[in-house]
C-alpha atoms as a PDB file:
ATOM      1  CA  UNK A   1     132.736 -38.737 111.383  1.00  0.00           C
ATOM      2  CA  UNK A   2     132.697 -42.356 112.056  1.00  0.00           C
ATOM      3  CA  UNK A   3     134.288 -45.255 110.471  1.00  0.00           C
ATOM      4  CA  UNK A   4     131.538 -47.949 109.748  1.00  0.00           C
ATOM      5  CA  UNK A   5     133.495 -51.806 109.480  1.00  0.00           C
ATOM      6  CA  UNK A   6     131.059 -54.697 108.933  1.00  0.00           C
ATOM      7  CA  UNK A   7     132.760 -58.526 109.456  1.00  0.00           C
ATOM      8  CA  UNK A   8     132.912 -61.023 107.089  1.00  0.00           C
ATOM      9  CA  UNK A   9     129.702 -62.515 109.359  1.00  0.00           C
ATOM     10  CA  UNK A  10     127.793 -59.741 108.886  1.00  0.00           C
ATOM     11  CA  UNK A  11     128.404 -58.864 104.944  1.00  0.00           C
ATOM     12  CA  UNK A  12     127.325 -63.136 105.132  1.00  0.00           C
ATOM     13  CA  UNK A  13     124.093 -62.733 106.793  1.00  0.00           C
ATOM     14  CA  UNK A  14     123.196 -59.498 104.886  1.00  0.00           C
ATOM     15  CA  UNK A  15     123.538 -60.827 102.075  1.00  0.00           C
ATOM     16  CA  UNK A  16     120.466 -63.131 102.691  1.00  0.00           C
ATOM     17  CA  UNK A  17     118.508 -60.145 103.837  1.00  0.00           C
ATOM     18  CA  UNK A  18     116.053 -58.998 101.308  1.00  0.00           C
ATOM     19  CA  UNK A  19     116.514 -55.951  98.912  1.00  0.00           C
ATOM     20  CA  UNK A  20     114.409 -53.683 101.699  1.00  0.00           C
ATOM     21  CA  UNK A  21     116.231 -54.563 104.707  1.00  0.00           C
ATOM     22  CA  UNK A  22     119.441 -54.068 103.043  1.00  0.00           C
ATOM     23  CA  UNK A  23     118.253 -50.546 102.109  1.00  0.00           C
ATOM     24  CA  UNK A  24     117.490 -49.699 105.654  1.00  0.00           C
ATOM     25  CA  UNK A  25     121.114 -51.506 106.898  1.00  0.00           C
ATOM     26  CA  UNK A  26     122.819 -48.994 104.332  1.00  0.00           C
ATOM     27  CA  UNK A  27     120.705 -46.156 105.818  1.00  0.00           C
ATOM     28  CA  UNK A  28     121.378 -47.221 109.333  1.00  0.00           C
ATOM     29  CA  UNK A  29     125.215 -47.749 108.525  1.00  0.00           C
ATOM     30  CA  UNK A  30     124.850 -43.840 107.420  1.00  0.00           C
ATOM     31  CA  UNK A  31     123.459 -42.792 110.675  1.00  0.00           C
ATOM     32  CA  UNK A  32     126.437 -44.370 112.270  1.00  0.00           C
ATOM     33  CA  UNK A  33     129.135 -43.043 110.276  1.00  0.00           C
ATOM     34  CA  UNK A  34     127.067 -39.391 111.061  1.00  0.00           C
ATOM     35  CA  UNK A  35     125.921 -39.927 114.343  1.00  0.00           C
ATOM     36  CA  UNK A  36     128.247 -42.497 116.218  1.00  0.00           C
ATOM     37  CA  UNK A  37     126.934 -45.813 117.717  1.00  0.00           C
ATOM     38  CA  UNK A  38     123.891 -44.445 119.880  1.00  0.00           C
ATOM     39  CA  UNK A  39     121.031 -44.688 117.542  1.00  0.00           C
ATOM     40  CA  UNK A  40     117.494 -44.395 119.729  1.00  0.00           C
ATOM     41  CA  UNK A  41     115.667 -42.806 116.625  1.00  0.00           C
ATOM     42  CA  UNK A  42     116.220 -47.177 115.609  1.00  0.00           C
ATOM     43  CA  UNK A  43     113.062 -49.541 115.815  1.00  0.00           C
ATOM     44  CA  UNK A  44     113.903 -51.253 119.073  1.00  0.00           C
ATOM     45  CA  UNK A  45     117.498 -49.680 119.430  1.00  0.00           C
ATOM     46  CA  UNK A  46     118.806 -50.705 123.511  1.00  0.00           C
ATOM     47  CA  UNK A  47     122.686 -51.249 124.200  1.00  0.00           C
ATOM     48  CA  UNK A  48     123.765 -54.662 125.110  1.00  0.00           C
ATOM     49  CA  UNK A  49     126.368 -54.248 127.347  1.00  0.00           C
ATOM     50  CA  UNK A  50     129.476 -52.202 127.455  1.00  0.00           C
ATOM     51  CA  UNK A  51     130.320 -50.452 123.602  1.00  0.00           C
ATOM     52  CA  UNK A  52     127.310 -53.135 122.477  1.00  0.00           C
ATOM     53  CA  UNK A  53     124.310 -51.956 120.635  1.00  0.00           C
ATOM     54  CA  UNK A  54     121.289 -53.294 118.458  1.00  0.00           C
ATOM     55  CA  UNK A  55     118.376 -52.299 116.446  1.00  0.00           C
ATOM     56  CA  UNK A  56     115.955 -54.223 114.283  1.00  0.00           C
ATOM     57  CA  UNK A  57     115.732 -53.397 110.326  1.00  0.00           C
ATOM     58  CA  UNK A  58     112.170 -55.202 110.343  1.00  0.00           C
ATOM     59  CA  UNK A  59     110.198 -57.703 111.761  1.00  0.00           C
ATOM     60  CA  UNK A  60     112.639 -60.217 111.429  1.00  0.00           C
ATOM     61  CA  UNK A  61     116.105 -58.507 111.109  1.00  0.00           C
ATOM     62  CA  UNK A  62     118.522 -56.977 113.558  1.00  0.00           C
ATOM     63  CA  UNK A  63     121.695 -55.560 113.226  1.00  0.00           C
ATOM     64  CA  UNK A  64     124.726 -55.941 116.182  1.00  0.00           C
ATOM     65  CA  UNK A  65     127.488 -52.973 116.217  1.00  0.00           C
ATOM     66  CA  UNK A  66     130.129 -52.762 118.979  1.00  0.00           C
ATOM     67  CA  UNK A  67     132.046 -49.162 119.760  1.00  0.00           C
ATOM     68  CA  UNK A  68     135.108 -49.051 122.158  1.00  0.00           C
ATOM     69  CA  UNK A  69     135.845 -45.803 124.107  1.00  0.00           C
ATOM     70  CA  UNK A  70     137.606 -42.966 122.391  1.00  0.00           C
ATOM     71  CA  UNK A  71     137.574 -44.534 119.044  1.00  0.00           C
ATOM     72  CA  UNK A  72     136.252 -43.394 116.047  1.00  0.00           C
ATOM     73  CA  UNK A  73     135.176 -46.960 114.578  1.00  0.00           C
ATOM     74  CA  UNK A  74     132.151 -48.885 114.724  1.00  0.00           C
ATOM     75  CA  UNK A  75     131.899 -52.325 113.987  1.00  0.00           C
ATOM     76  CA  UNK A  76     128.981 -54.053 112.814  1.00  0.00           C
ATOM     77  CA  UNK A  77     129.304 -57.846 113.675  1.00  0.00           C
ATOM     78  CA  UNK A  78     126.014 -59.047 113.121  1.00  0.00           C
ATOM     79  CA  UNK A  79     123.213 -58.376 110.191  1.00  0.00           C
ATOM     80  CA  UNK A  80     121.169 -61.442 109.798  1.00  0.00           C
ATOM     81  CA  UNK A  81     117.518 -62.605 111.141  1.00  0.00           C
ATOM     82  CA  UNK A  82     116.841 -61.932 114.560  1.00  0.00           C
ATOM     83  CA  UNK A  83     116.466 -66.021 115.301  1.00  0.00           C
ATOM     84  CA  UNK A  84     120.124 -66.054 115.099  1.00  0.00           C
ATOM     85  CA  UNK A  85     120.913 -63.459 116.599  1.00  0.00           C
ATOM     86  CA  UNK A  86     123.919 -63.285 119.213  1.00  0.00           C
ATOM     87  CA  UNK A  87     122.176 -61.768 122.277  1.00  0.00           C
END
């Protein structure tokens, strides 16, 4: 099992997030503590770049996670609207 962190960015941004999109963040944060960071069954999942990974939550919202290597912890640094988005 995997240990979801978010950052104090991303609690920020989700916060703004309507009550839908923070329903599906709380179901993807489930599929990561399950599953581990690779999540293709994600609208639009596709890694960043080494340990990086994304997936939108709707139209308008994505969510950013990083993994390192042999760790068990997956940290969500990004939940906000996709405009802002650091990619």
């Amino acid at each position: 099992m995997y240990e979801v962190r978010l950052t104090r960015a991303a609690r920020k941004g989700l916060a703004k997030a309507p009550k839908t999109v923070r329903q599906l963040f709380a179901d993807l944060v489930d599929d990561l503590e399950r599953d581990g960071p690779i999540q293709p069954g994600w609208k639009n999942y596709s890694k960043l770049g080494p340990g990086l990974h994304h997936c939108h939550l709707g139209f308008r919202w994505v969510a950013c996670w990083r993994h390192e290597k042999e760790t068990l912890i997956i940290e969500v640094y990004y939940a906000g609207s996709r405009d802002n988005a650091p990619y």
